[in-house]
Protein backbone atom coordinates (compact mmCIF):
# COMPACT_ATOMS: atom_id res chain seq x y z
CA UNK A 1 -58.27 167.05 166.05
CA UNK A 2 -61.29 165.91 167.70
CA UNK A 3 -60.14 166.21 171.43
CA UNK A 4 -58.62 169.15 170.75
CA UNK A 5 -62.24 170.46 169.95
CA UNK A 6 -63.11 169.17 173.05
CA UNK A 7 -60.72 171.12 175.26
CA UNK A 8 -61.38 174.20 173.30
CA UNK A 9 -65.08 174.15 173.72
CA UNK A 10 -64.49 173.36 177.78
CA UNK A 11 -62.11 175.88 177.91
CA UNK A 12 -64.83 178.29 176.43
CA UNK A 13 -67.49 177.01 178.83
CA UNK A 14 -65.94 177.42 182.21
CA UNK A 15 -64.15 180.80 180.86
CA UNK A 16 -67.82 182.16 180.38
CA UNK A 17 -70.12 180.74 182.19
CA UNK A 18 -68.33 178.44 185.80
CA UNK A 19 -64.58 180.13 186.14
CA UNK A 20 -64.09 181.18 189.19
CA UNK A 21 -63.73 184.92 189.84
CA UNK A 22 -65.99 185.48 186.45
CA UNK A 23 -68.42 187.80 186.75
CA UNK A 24 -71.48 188.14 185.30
CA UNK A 25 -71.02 190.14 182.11
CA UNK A 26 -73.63 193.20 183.76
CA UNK A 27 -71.09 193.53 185.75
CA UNK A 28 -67.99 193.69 183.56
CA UNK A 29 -66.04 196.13 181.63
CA UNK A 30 -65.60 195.97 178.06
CA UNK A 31 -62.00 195.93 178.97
CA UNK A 32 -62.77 193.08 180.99
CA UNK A 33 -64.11 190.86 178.51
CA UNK A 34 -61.67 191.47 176.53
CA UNK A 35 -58.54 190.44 178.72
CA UNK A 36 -60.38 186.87 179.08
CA UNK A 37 -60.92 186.84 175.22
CA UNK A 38 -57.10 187.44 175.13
CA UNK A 39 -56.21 184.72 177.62
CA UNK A 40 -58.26 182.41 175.87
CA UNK A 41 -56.77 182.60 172.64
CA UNK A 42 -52.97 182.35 173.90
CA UNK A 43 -53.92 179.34 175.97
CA UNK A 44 -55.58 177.63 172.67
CA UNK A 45 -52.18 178.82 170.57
CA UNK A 46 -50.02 177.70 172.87
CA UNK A 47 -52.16 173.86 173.77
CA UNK A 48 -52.46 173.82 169.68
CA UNK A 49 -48.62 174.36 169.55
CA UNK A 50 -47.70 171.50 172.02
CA UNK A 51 -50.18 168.93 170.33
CA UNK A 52 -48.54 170.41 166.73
CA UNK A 53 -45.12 169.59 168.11
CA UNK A 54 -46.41 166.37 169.51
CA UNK A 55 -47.47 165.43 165.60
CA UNK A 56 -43.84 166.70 164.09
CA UNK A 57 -42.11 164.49 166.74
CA UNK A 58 -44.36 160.78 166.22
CA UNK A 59 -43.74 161.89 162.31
CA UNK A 60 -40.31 161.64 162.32
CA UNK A 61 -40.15 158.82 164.79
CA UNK A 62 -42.17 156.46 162.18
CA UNK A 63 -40.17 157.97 159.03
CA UNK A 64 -36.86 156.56 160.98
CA UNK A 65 -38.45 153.18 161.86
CA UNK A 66 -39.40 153.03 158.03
CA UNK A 67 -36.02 153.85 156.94
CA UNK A 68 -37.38 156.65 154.59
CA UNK A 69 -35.68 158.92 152.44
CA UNK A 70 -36.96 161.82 154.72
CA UNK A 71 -35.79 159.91 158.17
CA UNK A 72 -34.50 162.91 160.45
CA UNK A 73 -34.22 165.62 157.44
CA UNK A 74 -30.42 164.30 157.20
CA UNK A 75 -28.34 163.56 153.69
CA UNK A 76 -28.63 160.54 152.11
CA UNK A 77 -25.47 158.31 152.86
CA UNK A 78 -23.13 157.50 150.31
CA UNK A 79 -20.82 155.10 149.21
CA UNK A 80 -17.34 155.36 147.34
CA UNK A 81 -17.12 154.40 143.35
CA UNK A 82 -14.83 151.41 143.22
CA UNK A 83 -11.63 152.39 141.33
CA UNK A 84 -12.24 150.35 138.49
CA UNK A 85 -15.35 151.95 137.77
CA UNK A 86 -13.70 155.66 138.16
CA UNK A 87 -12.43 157.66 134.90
CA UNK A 88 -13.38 157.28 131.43
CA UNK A 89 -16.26 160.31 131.98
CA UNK A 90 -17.69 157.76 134.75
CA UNK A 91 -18.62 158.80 138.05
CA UNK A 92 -15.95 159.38 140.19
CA UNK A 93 -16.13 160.32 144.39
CA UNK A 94 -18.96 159.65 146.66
CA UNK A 95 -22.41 158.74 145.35
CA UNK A 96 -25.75 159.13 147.32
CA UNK A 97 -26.94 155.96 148.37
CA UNK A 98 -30.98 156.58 149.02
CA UNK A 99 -32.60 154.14 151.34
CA UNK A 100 -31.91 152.08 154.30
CA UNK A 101 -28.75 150.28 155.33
CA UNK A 102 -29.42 147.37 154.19
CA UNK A 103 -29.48 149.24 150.37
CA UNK A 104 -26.35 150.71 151.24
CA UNK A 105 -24.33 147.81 151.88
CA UNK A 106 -25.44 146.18 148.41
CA UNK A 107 -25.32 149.03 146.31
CA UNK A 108 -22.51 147.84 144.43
CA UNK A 109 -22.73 144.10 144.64
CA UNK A 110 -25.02 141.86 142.42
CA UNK A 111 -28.20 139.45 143.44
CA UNK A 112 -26.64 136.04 143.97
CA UNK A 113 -28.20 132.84 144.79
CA UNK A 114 -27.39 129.04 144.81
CA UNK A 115 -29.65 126.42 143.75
CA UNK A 116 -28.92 122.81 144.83
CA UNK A 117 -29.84 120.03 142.67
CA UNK A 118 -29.57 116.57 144.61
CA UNK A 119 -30.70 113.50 141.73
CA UNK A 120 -31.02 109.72 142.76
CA UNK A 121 -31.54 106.48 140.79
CA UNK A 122 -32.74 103.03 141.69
CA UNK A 123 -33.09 100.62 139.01
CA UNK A 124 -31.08 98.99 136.08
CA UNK A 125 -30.07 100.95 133.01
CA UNK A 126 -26.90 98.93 131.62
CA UNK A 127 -26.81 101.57 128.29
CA UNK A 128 -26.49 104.95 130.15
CA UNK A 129 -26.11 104.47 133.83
CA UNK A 130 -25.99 107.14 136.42
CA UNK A 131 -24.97 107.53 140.19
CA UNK A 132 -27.44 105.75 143.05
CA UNK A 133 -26.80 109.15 144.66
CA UNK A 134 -25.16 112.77 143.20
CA UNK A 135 -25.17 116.33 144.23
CA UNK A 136 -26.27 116.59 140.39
CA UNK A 137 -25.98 120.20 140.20
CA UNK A 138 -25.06 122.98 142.60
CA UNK A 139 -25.65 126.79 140.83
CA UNK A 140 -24.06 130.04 141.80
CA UNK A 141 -25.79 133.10 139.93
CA UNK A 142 -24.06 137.09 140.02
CA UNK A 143 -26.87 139.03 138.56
CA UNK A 144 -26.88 143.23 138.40
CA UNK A 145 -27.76 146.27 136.10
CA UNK A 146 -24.32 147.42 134.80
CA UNK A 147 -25.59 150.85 133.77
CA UNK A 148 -28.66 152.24 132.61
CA UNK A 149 -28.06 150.78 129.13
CA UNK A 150 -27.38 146.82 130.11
CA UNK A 151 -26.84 144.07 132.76
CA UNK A 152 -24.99 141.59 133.58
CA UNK A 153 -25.84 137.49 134.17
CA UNK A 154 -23.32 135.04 135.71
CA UNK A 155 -24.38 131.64 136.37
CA UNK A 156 -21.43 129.29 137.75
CA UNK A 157 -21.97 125.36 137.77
CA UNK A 158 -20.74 123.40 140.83
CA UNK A 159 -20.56 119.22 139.61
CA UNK A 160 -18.90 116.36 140.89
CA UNK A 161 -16.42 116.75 138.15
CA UNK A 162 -15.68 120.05 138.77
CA UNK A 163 -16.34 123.97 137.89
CA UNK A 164 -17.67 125.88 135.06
CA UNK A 165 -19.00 128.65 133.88
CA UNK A 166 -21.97 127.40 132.45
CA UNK A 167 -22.85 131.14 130.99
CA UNK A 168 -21.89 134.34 131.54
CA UNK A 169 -22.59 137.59 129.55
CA UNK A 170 -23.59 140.93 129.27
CA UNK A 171 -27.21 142.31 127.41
CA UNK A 172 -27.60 145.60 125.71
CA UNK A 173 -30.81 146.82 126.23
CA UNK A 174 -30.91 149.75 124.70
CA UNK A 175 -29.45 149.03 121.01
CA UNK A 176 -31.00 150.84 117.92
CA UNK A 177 -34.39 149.38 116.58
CA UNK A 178 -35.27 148.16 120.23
CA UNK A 179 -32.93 145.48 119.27
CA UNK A 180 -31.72 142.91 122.53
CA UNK A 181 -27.86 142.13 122.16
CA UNK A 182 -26.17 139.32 124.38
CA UNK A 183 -22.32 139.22 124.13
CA UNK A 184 -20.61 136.54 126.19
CA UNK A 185 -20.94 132.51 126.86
CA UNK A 186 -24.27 131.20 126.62
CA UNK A 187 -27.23 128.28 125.94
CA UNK A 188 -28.52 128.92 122.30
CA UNK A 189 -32.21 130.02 121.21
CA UNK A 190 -32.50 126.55 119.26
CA UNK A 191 -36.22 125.12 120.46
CA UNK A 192 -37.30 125.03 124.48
CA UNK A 193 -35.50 122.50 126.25
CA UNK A 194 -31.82 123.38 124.94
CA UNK A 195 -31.89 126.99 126.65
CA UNK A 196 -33.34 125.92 130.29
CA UNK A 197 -31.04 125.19 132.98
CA UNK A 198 -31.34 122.01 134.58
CA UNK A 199 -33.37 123.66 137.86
CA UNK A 200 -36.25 125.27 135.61
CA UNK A 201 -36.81 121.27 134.07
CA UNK A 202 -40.41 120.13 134.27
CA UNK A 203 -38.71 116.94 134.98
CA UNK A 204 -35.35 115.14 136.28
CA UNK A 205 -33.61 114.53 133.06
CA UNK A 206 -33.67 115.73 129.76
CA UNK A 207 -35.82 114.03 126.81
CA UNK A 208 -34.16 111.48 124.21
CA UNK A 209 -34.22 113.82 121.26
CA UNK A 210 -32.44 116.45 122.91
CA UNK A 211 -29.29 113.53 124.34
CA UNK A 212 -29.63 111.90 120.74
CA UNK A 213 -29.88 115.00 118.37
CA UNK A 214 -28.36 118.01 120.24
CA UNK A 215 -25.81 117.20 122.82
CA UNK A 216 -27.73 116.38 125.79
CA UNK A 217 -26.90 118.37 129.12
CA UNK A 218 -24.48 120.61 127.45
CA UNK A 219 -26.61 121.40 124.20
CA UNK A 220 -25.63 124.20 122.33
CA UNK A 221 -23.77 126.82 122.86
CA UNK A 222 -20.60 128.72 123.86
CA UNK A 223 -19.48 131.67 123.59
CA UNK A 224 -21.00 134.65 121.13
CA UNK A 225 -22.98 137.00 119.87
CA UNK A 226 -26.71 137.08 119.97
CA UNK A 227 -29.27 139.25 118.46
CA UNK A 228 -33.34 139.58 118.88
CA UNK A 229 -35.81 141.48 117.70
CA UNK A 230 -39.87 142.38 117.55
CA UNK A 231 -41.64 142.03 114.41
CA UNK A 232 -44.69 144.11 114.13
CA UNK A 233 -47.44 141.65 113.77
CA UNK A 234 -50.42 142.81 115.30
CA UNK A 235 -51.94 141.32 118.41
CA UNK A 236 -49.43 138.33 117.57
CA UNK A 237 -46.24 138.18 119.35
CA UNK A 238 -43.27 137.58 116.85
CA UNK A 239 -39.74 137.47 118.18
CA UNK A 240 -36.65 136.48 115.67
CA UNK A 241 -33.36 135.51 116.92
CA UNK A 242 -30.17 134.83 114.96
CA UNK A 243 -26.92 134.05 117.02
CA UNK A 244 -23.18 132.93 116.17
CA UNK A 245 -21.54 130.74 118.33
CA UNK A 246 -17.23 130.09 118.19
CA UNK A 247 -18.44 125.94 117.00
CA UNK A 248 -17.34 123.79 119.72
CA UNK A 249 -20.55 122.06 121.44
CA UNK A 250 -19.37 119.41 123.24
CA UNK A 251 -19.75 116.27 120.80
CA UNK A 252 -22.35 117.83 118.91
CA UNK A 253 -20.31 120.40 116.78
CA UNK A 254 -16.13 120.61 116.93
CA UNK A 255 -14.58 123.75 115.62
CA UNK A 256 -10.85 123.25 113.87
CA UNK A 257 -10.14 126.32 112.78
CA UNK A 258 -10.81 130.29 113.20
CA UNK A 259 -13.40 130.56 111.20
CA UNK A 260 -15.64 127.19 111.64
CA UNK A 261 -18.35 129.22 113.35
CA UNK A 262 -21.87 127.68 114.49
CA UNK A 263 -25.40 129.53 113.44
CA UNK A 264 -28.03 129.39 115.23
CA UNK A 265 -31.87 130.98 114.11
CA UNK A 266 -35.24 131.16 115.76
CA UNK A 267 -38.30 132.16 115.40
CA UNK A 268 -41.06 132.53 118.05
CA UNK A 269 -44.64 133.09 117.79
CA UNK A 270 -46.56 133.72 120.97
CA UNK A 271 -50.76 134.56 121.09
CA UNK A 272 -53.22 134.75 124.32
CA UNK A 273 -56.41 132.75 123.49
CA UNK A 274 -58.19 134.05 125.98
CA UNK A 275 -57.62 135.41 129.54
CA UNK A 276 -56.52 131.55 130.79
CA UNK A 277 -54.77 129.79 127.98
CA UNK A 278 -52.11 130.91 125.30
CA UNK A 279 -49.94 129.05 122.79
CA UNK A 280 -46.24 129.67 121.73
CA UNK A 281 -44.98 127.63 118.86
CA UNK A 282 -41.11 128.46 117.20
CA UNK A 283 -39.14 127.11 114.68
CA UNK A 284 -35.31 126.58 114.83
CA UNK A 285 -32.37 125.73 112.41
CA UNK A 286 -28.52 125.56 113.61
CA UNK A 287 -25.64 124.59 111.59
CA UNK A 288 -21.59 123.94 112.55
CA UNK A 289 -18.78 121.66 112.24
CA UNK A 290 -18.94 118.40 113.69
CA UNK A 291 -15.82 116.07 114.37
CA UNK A 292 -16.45 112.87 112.17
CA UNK A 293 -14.07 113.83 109.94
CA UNK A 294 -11.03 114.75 112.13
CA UNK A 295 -7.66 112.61 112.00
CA UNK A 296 -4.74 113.23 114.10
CA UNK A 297 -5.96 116.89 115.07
CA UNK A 298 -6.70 118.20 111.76
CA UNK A 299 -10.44 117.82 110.26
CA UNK A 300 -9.76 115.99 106.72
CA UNK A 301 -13.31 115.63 106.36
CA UNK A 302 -14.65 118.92 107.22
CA UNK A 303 -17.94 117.34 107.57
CA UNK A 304 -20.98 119.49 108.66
CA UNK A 305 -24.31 119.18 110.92
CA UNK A 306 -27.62 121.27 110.26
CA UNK A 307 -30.50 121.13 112.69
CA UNK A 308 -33.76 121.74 112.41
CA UNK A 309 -36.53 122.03 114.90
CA UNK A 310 -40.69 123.00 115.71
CA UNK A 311 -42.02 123.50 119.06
CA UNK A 312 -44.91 123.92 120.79
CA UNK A 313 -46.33 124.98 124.44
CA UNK A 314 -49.87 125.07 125.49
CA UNK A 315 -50.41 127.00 128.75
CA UNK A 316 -53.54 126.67 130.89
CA UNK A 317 -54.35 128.72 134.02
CA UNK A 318 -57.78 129.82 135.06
CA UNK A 319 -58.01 133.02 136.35
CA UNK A 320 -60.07 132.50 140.06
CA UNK A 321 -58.03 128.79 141.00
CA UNK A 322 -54.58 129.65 139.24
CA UNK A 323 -52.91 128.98 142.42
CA UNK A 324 -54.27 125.52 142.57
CA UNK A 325 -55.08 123.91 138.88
CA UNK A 326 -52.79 124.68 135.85
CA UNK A 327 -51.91 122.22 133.05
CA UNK A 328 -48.23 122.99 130.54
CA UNK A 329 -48.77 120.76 127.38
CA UNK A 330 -45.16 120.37 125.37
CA UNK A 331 -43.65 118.69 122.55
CA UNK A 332 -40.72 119.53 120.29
CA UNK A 333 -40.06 117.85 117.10
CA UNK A 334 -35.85 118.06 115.71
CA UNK A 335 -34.34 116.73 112.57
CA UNK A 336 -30.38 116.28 111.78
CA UNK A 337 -28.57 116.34 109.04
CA UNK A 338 -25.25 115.00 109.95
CA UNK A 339 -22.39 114.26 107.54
CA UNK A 340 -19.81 111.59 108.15
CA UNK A 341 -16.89 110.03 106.04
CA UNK A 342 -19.58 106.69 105.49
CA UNK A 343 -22.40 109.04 104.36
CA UNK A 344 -24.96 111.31 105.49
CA UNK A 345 -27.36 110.68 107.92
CA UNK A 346 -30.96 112.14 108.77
CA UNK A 347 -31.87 110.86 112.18
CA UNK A 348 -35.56 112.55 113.57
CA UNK A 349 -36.84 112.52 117.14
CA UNK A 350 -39.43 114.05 119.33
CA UNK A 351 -41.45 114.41 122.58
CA UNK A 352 -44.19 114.88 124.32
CA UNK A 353 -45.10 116.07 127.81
CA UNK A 354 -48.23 117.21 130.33
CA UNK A 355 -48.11 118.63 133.27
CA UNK A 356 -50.70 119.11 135.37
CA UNK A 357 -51.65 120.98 138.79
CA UNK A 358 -54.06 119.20 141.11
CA UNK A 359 -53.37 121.24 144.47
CA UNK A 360 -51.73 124.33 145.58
CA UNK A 361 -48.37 122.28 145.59
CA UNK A 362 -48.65 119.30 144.03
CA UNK A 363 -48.34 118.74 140.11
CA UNK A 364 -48.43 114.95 138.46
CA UNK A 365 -46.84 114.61 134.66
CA UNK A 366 -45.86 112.41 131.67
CA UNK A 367 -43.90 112.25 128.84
CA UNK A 368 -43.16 109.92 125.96
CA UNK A 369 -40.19 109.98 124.13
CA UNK A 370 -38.83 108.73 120.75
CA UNK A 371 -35.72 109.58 118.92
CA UNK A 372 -32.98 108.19 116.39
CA UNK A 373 -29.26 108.30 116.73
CA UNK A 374 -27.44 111.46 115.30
CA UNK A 375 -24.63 108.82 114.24
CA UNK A 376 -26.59 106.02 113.02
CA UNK A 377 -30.47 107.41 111.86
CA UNK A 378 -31.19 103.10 111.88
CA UNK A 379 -31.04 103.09 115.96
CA UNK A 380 -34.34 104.01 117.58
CA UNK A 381 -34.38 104.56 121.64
CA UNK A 382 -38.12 105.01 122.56
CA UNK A 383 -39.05 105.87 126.68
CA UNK A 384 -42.01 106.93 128.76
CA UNK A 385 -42.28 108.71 132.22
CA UNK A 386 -44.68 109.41 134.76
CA UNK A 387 -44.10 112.06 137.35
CA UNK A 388 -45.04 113.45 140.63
CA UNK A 389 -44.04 116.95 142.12
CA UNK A 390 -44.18 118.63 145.53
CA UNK A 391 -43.33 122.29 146.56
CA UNK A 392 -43.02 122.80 150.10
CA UNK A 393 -42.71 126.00 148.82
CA UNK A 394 -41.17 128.36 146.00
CA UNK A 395 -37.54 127.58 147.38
CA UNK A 396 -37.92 123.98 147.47
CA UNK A 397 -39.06 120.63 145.33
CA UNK A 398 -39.19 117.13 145.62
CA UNK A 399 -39.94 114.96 142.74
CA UNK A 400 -40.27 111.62 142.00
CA UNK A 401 -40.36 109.88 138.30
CA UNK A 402 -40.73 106.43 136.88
CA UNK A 403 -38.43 106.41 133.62
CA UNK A 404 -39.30 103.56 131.29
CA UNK A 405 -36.60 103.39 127.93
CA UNK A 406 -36.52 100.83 124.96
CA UNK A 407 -33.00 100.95 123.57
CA UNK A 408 -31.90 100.11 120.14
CA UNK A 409 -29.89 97.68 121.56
CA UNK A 410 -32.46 95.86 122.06
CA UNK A 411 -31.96 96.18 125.69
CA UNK A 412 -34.87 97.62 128.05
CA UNK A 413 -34.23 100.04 131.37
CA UNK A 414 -36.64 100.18 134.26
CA UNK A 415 -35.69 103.23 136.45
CA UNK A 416 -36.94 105.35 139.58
CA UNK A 417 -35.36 109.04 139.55
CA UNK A 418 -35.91 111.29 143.07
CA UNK A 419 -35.11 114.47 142.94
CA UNK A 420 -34.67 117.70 145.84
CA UNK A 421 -34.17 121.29 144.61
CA UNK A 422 -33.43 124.29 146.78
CA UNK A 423 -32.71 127.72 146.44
CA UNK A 424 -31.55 130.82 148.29
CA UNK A 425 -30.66 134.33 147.40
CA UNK A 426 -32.51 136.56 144.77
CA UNK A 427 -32.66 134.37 141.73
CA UNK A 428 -33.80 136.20 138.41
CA UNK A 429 -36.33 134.78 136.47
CA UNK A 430 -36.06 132.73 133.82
CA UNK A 431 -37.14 132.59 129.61
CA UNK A 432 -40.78 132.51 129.50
């Protein structure tokens, strides 16, 4: 607006005072004067309409480049309802797609991603030996809103022994009581470790106590029906989670028949301490069907296995260096009750782990392990690790760990586990 001040005022100046053929106003007519006064005004209108016009024109240009629901005053573009979706008082036809192309051409397909999880070993570990080399892990994940009362979560495992769904299932958001339903295959609520996927690990294999007490890799789970809710508890964050799985858990629980379901109950109690540091602490029981008891095919024995579990995280992030010093603190203590045709037996085991962040991108660990034999409570394994992270960045990690164990067996196992993760695509976030 300012130079168009400027060319009025000069166009004001020369019209009264140095355009030629003015007069000096003695010697004009009132008619005069008032044809210039005329003239002035329509040349201002019409210079005020170009540099108006000027405006409208750069305006549109830059909502176009920004891909803007207002680009060129047109429709919104719209894509066709897939047939499947159509009928059953759904949409059917054309839908407005709002945004640019690139939002078009996903609106109906999900965020996927693939994680790669590449896992050596150097050493000697003559109880439980693994590859010198393994594409360990390779992780598809489908993940969308369905409609505006749940979504959808698909993650597909890729192994060197093949393909599986390692969960897949659909959560109501919306239920009655601000209830969360999950229908579908997936890892059970019981304690921390058994419910992250092998990529979210704070290290490159999984503690003793959860390979000794709860099926190791596989853990539990399966598919079912989950439940959680909030219970009012003041500034104290109190979630409770009950869940029914169909009972077979890899060698952990075996279901024979219809109705040998497995349980599966948590409670979680999360609290800020102060604007750096919080604690979350749970407690856990499960209960199924395990397979001691089976002869040719049909469980004679129709022995049973309860679990029961405590956990703990302590979280530590200051506030002005979060992006360069943060410490985890973990440990998880689980107790089974197994029964077998030669008697019951109560094996216990537990961890404990640190983590802590020295630079923007580098993190150094350790953990200490110590667990009995879900089989045979008299076998004690006992380990200790040591750990060092890098992340190039968020999409990538190298890590390298020292793995000391102490088998029952007597027999010791030196070990040196390396580790690359990668990811690409829109991966959702995981538990917290």
């Amino acid at each position: 607006m300012r130079p168009l001040r400027l060319v009025c005022v000069s166009l004001g100046v020369v019209g009264f005072f140095g355009g030629p053929g003015v007069k000096p106003a003695s010697a004009q007519t009132a008619a005069q004067v008032q044809q210039q006064v005329e003239q002035l005004r329509r040349d201002f209108d019409a210079l005020k309409q170009q540099y108006g016009d000027r405006l409208t024109a750069l305006e549109a240009s830059l909502t176009a480049l920004q891909g803007g629901p207002g680009a060129g005053a047109t429709a919104p573009s719209t894509a066709q309802v897939p047939p499947g979706a159509e009928g059953a008082g759904g949409p059917t036809g054309a839908l407005p797609v709002y945004g640019n192309a690139a939002g078009a051409s996903k609106v109906f397909n999900p965020d996927m991603a693939v994680i790669g999880d590449f896992l050596g070993a150097a050493g000697k570990n003559a109880v439980y030996p693994s590859p010198s080399l393994e594409m360990h892990e390779s992780e598809a994940s489908f993940q969308a809103i369905v409609d505006p009362y749940a979504r959808g979560d698909f993650f597909i495992s890729f192994g060197e022994e093949g393909v599986e769904l390692e969960e897949g299932y659909i959560t109501f958001t919306s239920l009655p009581g601000a209830l969360l339903g999950k229908v579908g295959k997936m890892r059970s609520a019981f304690g921390k470790v058994n419910g992250l996927h092998n990529h979210v690990l704070p290290w490159a294999d999984r503690p003793l106590v959860i390979n000794n007490l709860t099926g190791g890799e596989e853990g539990i789970g399966g598919a079912g029906l989950s439940l959680a809710g909030l219970i009012p508890a003041g500034t104290l964050f109190l979630e409770a989670t009950g869940q029914v799985f169909r009972g077979d858990s890899g060698e952990l629980f075996h279901a024979s028949e219809r109705g040998d379901l497995a349980y599966v109950g948590h409670l979680r109690a999360y609290r800020d301490l102060g604007d750096s540091n919080n604690v979350d602490v749970g407690a856990s029981y499960s209960r199924g069907h395990n397979a001691s008891g089976v002869v040719d095919g049909v469980d004679v024995g129709r022995f049973t296995t309860g679990l029961f579990g405590l956990d703990a995280t302590y979280r530590w992030r200051p506030l002005r260096r979060s992006i360069y010093h943060s410490f985890v603190g973990r440990t998880e203590w689980i107790k089974s009750r197994r029964d077998q045709p030669f008697g019951r037996q109560d094996a216990t085991g537990w961890y404990a782990s640190g983590d802590y962040q020295f630079a923007r991108r580098w993190f150094v660990g350790g953990r200490y392990d110590r667990s009995a034999r879900a089989e045979d409570a008299s076998l004690l394994d006992k380990g200790g690790s040591v750990l060092l992270t890098f992340w190039p960045s968020e999409f990538s990690q190298v890590r390298g760990q020292y793995r000391r164990t102490n088998f029952a067996e007597g027999v010791g196992a030196n070990e040196f586990l390396f580790q690359f993760q990668f990811s690409m695509g829109a991966h959702g976030a995981h538990p917290f």
